[in-house]
C-alpha atoms as a PDB file:
ATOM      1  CA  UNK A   1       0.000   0.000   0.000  1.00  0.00           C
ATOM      2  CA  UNK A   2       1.390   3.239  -1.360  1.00  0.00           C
ATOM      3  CA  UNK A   3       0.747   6.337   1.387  1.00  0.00           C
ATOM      4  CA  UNK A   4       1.388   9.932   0.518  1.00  0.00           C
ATOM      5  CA  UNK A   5       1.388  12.266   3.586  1.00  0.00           C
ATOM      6  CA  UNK A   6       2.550  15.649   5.141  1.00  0.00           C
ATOM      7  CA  UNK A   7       3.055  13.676   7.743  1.00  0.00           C
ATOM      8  CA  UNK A   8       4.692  10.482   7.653  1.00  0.00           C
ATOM      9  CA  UNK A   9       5.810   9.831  11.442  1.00  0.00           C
ATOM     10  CA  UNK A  10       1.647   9.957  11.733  1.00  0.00           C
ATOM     11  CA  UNK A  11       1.789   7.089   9.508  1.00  0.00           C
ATOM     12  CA  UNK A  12       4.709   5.348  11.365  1.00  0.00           C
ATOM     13  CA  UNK A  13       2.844   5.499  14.901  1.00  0.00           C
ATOM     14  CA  UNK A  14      -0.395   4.021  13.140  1.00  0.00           C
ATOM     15  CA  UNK A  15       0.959   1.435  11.326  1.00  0.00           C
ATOM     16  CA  UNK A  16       0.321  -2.202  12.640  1.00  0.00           C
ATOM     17  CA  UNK A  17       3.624  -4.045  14.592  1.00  0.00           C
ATOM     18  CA  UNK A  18       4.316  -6.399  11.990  1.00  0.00           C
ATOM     19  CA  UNK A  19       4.429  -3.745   8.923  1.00  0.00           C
ATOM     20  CA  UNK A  20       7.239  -3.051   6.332  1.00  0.00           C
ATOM     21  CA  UNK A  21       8.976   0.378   5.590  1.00  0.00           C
ATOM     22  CA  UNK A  22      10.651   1.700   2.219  1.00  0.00           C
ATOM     23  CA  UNK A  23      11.804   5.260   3.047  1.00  0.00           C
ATOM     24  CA  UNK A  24      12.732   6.915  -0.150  1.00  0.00           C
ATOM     25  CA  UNK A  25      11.991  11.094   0.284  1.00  0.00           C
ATOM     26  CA  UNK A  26      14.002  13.716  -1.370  1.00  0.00           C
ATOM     27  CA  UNK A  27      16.202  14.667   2.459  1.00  0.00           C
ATOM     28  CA  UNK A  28      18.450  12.513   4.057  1.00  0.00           C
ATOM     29  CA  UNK A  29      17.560  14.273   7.348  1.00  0.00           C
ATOM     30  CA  UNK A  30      13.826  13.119   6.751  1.00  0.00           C
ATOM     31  CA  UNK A  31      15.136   9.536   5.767  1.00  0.00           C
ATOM     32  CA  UNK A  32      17.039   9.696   9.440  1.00  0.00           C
ATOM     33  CA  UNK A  33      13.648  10.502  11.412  1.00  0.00           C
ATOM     34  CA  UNK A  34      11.816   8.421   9.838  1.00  0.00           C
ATOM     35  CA  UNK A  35      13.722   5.484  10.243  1.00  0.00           C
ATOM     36  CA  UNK A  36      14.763   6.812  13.862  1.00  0.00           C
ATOM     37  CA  UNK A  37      10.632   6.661  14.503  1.00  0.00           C
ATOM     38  CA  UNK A  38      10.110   3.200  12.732  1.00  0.00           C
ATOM     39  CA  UNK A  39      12.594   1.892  14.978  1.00  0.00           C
END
């Protein structure tokens, strides 16, 4: 499932335990806290 957002740590936090992340955005400081929350 593809989800577009203004905010994507939203999206972390609802997302069910067992779920699977691709983090591809255009800042590598975004990248970090996103995979800093899905962690």
């Amino acid at each position: 499932e593809v989800r577009c957002t203004d905010v994507p740590e939203a999206e972390v936090r609802a997302a069910p335990a067992d779920a699977v992340f691709l983090v591809l955005t255009h800042s590598h400081a975004l990248d970090f806290d996103l995979v800093r929350a899905i962690l």
